[in-house]
PDB file of N, CA and C in Angstrom:
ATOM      1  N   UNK A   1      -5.312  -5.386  37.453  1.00  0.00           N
ATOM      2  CA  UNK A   1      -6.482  -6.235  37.296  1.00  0.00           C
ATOM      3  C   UNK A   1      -6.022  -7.524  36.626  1.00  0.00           C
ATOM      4  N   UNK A   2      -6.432  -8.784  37.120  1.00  0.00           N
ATOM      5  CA  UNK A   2      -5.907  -9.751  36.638  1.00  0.00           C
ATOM      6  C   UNK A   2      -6.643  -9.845  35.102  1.00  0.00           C
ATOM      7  N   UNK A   3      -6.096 -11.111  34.610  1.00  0.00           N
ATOM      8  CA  UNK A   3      -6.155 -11.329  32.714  1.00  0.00           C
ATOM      9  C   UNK A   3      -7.668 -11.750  33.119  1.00  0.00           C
ATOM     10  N   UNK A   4      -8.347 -12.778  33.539  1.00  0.00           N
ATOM     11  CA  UNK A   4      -9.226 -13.076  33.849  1.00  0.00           C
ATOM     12  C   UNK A   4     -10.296 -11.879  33.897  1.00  0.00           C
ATOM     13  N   UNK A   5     -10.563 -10.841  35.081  1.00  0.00           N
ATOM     14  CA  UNK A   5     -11.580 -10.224  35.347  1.00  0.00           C
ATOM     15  C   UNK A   5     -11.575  -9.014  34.429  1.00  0.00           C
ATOM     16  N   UNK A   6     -10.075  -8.966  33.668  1.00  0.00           N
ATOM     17  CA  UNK A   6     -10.256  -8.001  32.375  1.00  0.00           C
ATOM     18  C   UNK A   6     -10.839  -8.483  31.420  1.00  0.00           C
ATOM     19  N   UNK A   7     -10.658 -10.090  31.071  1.00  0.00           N
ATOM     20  CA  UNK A   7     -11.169 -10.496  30.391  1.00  0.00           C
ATOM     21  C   UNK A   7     -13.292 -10.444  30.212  1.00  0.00           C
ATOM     22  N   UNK A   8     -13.450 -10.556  31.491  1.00  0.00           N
ATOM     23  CA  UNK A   8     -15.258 -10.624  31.781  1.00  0.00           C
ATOM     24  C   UNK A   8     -15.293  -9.064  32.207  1.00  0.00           C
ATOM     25  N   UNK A   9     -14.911  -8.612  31.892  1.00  0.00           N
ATOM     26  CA  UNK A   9     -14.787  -6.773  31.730  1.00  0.00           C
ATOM     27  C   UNK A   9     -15.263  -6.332  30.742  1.00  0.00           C
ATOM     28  N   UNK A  10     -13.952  -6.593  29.900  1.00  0.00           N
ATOM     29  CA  UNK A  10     -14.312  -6.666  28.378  1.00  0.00           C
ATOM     30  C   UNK A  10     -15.326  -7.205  27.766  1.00  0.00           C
ATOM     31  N   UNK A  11     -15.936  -8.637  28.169  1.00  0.00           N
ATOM     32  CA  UNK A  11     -17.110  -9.498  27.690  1.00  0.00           C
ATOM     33  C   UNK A  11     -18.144  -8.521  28.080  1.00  0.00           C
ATOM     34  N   UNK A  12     -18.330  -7.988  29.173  1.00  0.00           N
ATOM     35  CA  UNK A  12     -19.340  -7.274  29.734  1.00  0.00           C
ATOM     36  C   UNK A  12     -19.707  -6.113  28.713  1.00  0.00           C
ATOM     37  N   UNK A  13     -18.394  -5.591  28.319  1.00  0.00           N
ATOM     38  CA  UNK A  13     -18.613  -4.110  27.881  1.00  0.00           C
ATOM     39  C   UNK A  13     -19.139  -4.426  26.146  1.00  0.00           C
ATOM     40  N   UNK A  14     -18.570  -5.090  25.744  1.00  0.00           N
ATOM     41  CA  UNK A  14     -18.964  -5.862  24.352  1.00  0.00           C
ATOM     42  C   UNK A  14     -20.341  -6.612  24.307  1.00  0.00           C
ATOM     43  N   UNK A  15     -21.020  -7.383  24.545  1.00  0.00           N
ATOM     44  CA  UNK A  15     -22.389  -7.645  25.025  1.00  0.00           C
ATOM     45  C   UNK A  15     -23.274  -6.711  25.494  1.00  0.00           C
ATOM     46  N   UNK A  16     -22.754  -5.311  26.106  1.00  0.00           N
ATOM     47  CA  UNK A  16     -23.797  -4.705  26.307  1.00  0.00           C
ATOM     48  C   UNK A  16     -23.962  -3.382  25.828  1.00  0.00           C
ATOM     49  N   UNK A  17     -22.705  -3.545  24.351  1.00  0.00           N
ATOM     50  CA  UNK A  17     -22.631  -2.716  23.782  1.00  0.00           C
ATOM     51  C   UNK A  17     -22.207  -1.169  23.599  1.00  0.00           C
ATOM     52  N   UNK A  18     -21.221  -1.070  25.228  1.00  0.00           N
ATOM     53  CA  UNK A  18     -20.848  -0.127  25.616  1.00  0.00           C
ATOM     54  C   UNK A  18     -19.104  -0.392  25.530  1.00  0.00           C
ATOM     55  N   UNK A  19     -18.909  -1.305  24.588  1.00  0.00           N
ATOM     56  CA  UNK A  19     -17.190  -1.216  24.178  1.00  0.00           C
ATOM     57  C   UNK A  19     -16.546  -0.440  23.632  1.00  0.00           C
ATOM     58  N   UNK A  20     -15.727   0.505  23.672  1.00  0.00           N
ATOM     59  CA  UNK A  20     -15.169   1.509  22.578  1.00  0.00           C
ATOM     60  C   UNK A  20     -14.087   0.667  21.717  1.00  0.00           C
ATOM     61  N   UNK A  21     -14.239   1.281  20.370  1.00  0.00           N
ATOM     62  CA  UNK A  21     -13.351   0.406  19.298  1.00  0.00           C
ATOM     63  C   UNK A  21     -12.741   1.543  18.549  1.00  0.00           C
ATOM     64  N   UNK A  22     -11.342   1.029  18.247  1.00  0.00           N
ATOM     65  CA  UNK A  22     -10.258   0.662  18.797  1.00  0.00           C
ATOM     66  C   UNK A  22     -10.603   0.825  20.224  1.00  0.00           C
ATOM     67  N   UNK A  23     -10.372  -0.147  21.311  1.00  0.00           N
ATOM     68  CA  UNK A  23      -9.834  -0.636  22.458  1.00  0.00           C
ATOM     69  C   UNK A  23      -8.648   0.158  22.465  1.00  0.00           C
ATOM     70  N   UNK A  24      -8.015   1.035  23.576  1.00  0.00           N
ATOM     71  CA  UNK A  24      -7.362   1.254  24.208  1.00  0.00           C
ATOM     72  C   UNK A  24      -6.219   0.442  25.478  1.00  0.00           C
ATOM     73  N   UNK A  25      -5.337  -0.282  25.054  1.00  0.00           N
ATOM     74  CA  UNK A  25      -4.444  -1.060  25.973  1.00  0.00           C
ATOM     75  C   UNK A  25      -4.191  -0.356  27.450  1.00  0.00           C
ATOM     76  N   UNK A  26      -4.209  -0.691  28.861  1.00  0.00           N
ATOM     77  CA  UNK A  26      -4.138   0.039  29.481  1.00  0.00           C
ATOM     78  C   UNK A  26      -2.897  -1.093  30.620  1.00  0.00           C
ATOM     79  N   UNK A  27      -3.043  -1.925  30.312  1.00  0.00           N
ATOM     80  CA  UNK A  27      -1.856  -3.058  31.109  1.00  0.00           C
ATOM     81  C   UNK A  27      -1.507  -4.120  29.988  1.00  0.00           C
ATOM     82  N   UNK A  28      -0.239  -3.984  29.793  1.00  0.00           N
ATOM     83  CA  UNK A  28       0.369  -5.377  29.215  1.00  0.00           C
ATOM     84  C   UNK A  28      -0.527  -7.008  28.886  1.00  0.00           C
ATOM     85  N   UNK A  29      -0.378  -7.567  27.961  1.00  0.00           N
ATOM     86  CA  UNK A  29      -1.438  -8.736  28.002  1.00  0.00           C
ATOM     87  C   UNK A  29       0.279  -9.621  27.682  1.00  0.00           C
ATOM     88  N   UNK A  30       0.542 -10.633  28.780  1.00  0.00           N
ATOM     89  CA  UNK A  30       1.828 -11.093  28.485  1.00  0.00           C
ATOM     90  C   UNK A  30       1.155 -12.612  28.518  1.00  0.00           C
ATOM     91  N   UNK A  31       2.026 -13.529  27.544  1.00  0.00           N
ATOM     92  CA  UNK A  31       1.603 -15.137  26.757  1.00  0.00           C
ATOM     93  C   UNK A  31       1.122 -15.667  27.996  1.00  0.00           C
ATOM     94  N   UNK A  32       1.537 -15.250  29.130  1.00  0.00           N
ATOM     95  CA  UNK A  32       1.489 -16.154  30.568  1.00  0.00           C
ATOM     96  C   UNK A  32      -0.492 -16.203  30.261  1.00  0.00           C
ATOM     97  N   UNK A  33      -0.985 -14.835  30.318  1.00  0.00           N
ATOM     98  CA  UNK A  33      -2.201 -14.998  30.405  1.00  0.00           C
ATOM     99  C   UNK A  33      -3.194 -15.501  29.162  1.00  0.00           C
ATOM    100  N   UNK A  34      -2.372 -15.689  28.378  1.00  0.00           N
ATOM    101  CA  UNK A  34      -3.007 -16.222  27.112  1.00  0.00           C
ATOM    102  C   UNK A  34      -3.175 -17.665  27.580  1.00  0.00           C
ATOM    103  N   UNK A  35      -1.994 -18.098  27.909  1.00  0.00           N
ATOM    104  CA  UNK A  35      -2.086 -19.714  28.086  1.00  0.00           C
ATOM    105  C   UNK A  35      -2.633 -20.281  28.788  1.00  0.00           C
ATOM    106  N   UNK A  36      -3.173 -19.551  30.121  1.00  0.00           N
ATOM    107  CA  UNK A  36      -4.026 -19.864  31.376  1.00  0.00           C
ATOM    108  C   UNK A  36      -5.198 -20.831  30.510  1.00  0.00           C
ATOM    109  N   UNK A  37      -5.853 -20.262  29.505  1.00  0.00           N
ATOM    110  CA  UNK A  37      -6.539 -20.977  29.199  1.00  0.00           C
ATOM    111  C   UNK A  37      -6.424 -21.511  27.715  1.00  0.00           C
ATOM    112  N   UNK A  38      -5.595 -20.985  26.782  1.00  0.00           N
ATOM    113  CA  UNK A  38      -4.627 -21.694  25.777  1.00  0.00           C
ATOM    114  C   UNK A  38      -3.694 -22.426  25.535  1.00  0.00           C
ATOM    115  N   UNK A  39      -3.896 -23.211  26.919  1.00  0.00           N
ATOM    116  CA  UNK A  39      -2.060 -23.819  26.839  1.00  0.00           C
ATOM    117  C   UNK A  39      -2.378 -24.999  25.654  1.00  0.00           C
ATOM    118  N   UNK A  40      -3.124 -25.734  25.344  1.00  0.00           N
ATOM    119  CA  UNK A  40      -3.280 -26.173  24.228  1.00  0.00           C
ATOM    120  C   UNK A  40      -3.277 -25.654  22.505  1.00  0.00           C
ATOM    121  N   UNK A  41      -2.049 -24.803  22.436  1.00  0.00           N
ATOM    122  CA  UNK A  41      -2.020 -24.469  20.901  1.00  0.00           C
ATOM    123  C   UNK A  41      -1.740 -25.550  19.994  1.00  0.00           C
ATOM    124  N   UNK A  42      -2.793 -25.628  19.175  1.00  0.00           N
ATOM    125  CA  UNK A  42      -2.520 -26.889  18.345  1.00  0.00           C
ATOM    126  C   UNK A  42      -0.922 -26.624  17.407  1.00  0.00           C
ATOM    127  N   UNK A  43      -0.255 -27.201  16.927  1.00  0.00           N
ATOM    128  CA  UNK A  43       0.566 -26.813  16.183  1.00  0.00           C
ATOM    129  C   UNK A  43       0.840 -27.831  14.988  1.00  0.00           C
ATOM    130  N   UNK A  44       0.465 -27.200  14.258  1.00  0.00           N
ATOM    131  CA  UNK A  44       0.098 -28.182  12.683  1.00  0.00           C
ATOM    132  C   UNK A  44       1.323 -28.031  11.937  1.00  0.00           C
ATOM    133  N   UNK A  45       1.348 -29.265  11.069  1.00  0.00           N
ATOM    134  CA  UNK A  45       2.382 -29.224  10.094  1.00  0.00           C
ATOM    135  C   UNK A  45       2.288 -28.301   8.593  1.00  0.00           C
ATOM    136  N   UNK A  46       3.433 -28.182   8.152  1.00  0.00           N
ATOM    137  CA  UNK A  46       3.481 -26.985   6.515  1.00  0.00           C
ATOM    138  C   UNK A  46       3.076 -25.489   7.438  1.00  0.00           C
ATOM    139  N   UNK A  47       3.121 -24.939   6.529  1.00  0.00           N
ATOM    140  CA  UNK A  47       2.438 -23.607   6.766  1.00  0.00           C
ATOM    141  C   UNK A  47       1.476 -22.411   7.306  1.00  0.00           C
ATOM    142  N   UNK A  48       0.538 -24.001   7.144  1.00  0.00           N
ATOM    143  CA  UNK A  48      -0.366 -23.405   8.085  1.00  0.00           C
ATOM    144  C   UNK A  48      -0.717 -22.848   9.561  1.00  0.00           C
ATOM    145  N   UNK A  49       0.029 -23.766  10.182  1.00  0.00           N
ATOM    146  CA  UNK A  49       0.664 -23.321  11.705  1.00  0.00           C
ATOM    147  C   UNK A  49       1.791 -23.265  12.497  1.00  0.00           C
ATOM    148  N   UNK A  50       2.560 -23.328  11.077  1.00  0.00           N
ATOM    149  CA  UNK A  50       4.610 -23.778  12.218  1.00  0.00           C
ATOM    150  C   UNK A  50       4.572 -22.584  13.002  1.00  0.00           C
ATOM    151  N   UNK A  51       4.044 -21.195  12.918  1.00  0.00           N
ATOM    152  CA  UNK A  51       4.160 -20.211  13.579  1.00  0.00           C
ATOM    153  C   UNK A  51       4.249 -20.645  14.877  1.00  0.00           C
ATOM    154  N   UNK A  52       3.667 -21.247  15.475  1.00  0.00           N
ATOM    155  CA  UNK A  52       3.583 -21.962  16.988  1.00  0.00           C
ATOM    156  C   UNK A  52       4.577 -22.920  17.559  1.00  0.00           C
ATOM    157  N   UNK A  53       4.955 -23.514  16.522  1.00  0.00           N
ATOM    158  CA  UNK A  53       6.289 -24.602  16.483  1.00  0.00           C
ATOM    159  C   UNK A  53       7.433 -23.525  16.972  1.00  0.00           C
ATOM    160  N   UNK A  54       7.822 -22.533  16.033  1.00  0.00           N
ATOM    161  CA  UNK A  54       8.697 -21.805  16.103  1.00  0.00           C
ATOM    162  C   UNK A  54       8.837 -20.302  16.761  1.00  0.00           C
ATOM    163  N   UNK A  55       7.561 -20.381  17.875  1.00  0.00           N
ATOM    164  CA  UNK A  55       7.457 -19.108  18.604  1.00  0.00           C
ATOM    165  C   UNK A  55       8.552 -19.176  19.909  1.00  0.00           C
ATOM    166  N   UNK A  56       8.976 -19.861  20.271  1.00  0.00           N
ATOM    167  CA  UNK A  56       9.481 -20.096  21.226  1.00  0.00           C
ATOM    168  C   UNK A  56      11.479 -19.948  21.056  1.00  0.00           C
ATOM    169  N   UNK A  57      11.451 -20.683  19.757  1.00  0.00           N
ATOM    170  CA  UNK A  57      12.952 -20.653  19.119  1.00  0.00           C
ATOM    171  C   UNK A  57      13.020 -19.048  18.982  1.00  0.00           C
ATOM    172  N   UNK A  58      12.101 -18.236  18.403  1.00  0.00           N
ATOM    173  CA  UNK A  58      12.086 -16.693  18.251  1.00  0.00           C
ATOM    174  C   UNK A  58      12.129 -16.071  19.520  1.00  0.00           C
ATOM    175  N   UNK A  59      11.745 -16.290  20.329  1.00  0.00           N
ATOM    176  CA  UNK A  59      11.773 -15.527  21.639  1.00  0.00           C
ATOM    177  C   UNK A  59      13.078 -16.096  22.497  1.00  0.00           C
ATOM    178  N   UNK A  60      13.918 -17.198  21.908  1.00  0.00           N
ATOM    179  CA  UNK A  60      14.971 -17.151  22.421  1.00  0.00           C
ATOM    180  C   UNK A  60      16.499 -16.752  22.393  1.00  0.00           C
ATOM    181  N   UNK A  61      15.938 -15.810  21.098  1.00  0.00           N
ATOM    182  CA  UNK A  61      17.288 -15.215  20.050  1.00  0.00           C
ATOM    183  C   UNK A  61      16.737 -13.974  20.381  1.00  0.00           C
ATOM    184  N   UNK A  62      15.643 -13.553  20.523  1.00  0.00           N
ATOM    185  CA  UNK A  62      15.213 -12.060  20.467  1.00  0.00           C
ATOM    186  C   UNK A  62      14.708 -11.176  21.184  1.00  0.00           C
ATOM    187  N   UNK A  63      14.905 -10.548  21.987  1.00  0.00           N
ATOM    188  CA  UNK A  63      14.045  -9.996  23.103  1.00  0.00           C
ATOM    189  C   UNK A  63      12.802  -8.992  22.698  1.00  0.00           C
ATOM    190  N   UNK A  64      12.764  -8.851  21.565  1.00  0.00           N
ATOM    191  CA  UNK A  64      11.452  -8.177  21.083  1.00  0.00           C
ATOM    192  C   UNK A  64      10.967  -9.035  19.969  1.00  0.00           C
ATOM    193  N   UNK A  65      10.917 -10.098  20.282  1.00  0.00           N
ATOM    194  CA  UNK A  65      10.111 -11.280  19.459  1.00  0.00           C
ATOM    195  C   UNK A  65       8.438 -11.352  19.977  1.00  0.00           C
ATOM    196  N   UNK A  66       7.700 -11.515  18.937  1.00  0.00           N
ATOM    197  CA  UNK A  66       6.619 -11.754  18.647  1.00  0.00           C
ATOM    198  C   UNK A  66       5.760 -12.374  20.035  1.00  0.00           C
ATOM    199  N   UNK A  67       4.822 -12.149  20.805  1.00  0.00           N
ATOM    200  CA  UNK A  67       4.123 -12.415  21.382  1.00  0.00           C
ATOM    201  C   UNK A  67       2.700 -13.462  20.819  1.00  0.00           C
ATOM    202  N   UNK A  68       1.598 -13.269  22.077  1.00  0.00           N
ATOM    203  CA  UNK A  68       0.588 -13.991  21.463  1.00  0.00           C
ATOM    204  C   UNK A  68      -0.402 -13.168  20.525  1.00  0.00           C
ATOM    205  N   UNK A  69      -0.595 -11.620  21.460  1.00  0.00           N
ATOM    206  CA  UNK A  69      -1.362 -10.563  21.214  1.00  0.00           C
ATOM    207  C   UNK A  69      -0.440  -9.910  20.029  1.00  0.00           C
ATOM    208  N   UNK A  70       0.905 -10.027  19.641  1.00  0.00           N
ATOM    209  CA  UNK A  70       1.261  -9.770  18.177  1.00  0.00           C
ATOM    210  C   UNK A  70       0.816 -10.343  17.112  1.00  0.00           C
ATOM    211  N   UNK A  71      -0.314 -11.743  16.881  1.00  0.00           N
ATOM    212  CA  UNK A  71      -1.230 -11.896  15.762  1.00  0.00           C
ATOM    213  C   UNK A  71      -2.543 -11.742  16.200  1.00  0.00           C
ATOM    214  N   UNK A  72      -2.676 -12.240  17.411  1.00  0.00           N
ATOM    215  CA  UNK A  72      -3.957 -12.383  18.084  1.00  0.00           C
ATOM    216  C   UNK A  72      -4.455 -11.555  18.951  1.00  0.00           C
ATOM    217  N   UNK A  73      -4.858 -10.065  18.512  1.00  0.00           N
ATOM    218  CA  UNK A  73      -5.368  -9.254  19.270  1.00  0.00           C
ATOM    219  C   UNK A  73      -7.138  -9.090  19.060  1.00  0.00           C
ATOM    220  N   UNK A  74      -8.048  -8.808  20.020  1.00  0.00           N
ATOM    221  CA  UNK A  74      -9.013  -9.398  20.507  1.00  0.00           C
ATOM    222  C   UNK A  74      -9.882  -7.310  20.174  1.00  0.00           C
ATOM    223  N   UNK A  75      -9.154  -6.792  19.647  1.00  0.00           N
ATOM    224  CA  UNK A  75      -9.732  -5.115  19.559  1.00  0.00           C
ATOM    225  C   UNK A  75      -9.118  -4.354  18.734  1.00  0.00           C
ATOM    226  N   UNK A  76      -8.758  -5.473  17.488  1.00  0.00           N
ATOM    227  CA  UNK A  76      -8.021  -4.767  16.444  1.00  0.00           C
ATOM    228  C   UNK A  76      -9.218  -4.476  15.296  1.00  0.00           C
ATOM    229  N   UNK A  77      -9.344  -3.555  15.024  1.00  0.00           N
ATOM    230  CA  UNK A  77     -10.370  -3.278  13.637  1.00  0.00           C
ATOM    231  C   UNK A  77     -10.184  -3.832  12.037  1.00  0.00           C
ATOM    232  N   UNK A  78      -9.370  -4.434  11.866  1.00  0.00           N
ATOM    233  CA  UNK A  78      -9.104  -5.068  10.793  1.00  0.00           C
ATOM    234  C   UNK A  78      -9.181  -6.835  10.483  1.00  0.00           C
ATOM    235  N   UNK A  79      -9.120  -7.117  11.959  1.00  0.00           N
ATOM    236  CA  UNK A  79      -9.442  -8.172  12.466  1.00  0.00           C
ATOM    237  C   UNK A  79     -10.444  -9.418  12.482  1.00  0.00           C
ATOM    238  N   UNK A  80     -10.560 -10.308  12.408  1.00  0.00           N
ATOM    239  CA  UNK A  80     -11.723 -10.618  12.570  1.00  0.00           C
ATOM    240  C   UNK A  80     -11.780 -12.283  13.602  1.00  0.00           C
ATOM    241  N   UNK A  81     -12.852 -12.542  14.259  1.00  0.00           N
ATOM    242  CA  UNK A  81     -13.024 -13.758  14.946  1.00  0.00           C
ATOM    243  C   UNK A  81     -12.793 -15.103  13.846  1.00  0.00           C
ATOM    244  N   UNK A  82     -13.264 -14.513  12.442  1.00  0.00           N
ATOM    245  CA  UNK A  82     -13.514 -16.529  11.639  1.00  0.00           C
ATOM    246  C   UNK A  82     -11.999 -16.495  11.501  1.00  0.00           C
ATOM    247  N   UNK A  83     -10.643 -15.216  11.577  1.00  0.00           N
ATOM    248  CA  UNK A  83      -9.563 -15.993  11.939  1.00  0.00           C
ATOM    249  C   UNK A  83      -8.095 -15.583  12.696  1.00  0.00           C
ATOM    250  N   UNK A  84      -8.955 -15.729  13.869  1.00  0.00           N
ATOM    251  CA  UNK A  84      -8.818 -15.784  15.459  1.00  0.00           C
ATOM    252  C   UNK A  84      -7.938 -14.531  15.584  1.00  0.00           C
ATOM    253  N   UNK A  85      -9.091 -13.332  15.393  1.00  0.00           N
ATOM    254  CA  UNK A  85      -8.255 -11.985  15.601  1.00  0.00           C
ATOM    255  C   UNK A  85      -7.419 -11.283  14.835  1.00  0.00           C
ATOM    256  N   UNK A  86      -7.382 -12.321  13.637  1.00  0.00           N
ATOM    257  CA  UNK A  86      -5.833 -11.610  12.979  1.00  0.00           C
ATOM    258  C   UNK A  86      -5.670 -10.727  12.612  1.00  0.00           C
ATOM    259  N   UNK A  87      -5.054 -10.020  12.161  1.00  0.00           N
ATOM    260  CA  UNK A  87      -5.251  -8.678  10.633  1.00  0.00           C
ATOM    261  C   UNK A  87      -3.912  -9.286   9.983  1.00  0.00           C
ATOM    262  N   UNK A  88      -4.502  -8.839   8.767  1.00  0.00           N
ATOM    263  CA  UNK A  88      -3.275 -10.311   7.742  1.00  0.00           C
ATOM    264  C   UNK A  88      -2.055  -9.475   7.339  1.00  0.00           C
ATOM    265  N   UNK A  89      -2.378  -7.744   7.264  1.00  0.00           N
ATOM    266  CA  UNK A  89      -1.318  -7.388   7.112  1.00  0.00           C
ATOM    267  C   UNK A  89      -0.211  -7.314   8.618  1.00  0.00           C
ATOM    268  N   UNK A  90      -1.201  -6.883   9.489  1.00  0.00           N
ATOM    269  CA  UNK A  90       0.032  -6.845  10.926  1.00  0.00           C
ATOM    270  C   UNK A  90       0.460  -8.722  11.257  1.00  0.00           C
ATOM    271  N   UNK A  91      -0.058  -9.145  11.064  1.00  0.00           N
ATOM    272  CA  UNK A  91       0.655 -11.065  11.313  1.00  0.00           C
ATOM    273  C   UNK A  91       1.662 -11.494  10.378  1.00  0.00           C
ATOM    274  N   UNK A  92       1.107 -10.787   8.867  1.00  0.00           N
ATOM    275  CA  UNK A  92       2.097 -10.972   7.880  1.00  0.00           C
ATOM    276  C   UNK A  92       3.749 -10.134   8.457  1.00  0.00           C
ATOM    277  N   UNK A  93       3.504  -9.048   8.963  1.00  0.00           N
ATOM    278  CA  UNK A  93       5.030  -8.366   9.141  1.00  0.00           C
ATOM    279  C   UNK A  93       5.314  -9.267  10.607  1.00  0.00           C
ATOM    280  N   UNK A  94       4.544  -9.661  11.432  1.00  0.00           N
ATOM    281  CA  UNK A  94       5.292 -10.633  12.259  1.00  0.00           C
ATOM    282  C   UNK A  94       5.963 -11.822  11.828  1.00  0.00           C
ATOM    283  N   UNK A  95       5.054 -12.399  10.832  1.00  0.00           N
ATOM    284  CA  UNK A  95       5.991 -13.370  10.101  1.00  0.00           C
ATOM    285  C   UNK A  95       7.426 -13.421   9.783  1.00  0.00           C
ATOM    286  N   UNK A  96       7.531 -12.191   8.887  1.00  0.00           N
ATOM    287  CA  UNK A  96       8.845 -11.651   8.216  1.00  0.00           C
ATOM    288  C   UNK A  96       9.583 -11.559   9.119  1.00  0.00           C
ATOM    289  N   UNK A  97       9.314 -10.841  10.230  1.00  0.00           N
ATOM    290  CA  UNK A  97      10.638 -10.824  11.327  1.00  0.00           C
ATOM    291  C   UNK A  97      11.091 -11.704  12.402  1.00  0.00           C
ATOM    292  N   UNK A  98      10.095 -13.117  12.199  1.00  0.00           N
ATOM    293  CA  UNK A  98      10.568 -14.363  12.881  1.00  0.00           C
ATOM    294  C   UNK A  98      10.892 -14.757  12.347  1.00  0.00           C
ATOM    295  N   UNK A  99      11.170 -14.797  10.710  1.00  0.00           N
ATOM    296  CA  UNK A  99      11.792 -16.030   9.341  1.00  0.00           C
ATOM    297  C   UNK A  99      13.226 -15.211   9.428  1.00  0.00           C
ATOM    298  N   UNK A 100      13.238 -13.521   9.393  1.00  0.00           N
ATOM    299  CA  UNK A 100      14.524 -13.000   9.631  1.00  0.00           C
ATOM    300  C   UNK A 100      15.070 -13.227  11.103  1.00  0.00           C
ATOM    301  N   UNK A 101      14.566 -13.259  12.111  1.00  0.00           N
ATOM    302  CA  UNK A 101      15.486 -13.610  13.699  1.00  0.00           C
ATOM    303  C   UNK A 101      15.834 -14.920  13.553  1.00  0.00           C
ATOM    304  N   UNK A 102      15.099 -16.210  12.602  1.00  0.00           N
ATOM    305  CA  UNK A 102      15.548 -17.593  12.827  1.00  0.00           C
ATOM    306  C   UNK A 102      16.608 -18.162  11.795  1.00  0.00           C
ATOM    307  N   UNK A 103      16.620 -16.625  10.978  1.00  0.00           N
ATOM    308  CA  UNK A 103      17.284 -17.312   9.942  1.00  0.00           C
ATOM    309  C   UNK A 103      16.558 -18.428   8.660  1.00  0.00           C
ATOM    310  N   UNK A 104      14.924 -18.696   8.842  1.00  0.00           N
ATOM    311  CA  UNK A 104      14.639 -19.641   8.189  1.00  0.00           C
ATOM    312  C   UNK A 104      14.112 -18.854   6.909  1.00  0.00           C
ATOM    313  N   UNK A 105      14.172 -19.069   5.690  1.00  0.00           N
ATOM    314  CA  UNK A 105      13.598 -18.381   4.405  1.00  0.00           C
ATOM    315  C   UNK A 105      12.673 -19.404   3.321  1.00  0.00           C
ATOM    316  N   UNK A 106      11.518 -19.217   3.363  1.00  0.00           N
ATOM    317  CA  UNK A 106      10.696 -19.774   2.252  1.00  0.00           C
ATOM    318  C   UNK A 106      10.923 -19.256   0.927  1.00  0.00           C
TER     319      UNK A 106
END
């Protein structure tokens, strides 16, 4: 099923209140389909967003480097929309292991 009609799948099942939570993954969600309609990631200076600056340098040293759905998952219970899906402890250990694959240390 493409990212798209999973996507208004999901909208469907959430709006009409028939979503199960935890969500169950049943096909891969790979950056390709994130970007279809994210290709605009803002990427801010300091801290607040180098994550985006430096997603790309990580995925080119690492073959199990950090994805989009590794901070930004859309059916995580810890999560929340005011900031954009995250759960602070699972983004926080993604952090750690892109500052360790790049070599960069705060």
């Amino acid at each position: 099923m493409g990212a798209e009609l999973q996507g208004a799948h999901n909208a469907l099942a959430w709006y009409t209140g028939t979503a199960v939570q935890p969500a169950k993954l049943t096909a891969p969600v790979r950056d390709e389909s994130c970007l279809k309609c994210h290709q605009q990631v803002t990427v801010g200076r300091g801290r607040n967003n180098h994550f985006h600056a430096f997603l790309a340098q990580w995925q080119a040293v690492d073959p199990n480097a950090g994805a989009c759905v590794s901070c930004h998952n859309g059916h995580v219970t810890g999560g929340s929309a005011q900031i954009s899906f995250q759960n602070e402890t699972a983004t926080t250990a993604v952090c750690d292991a892109c500052h360790r694959a790049i070599g960069e240390r705060d």
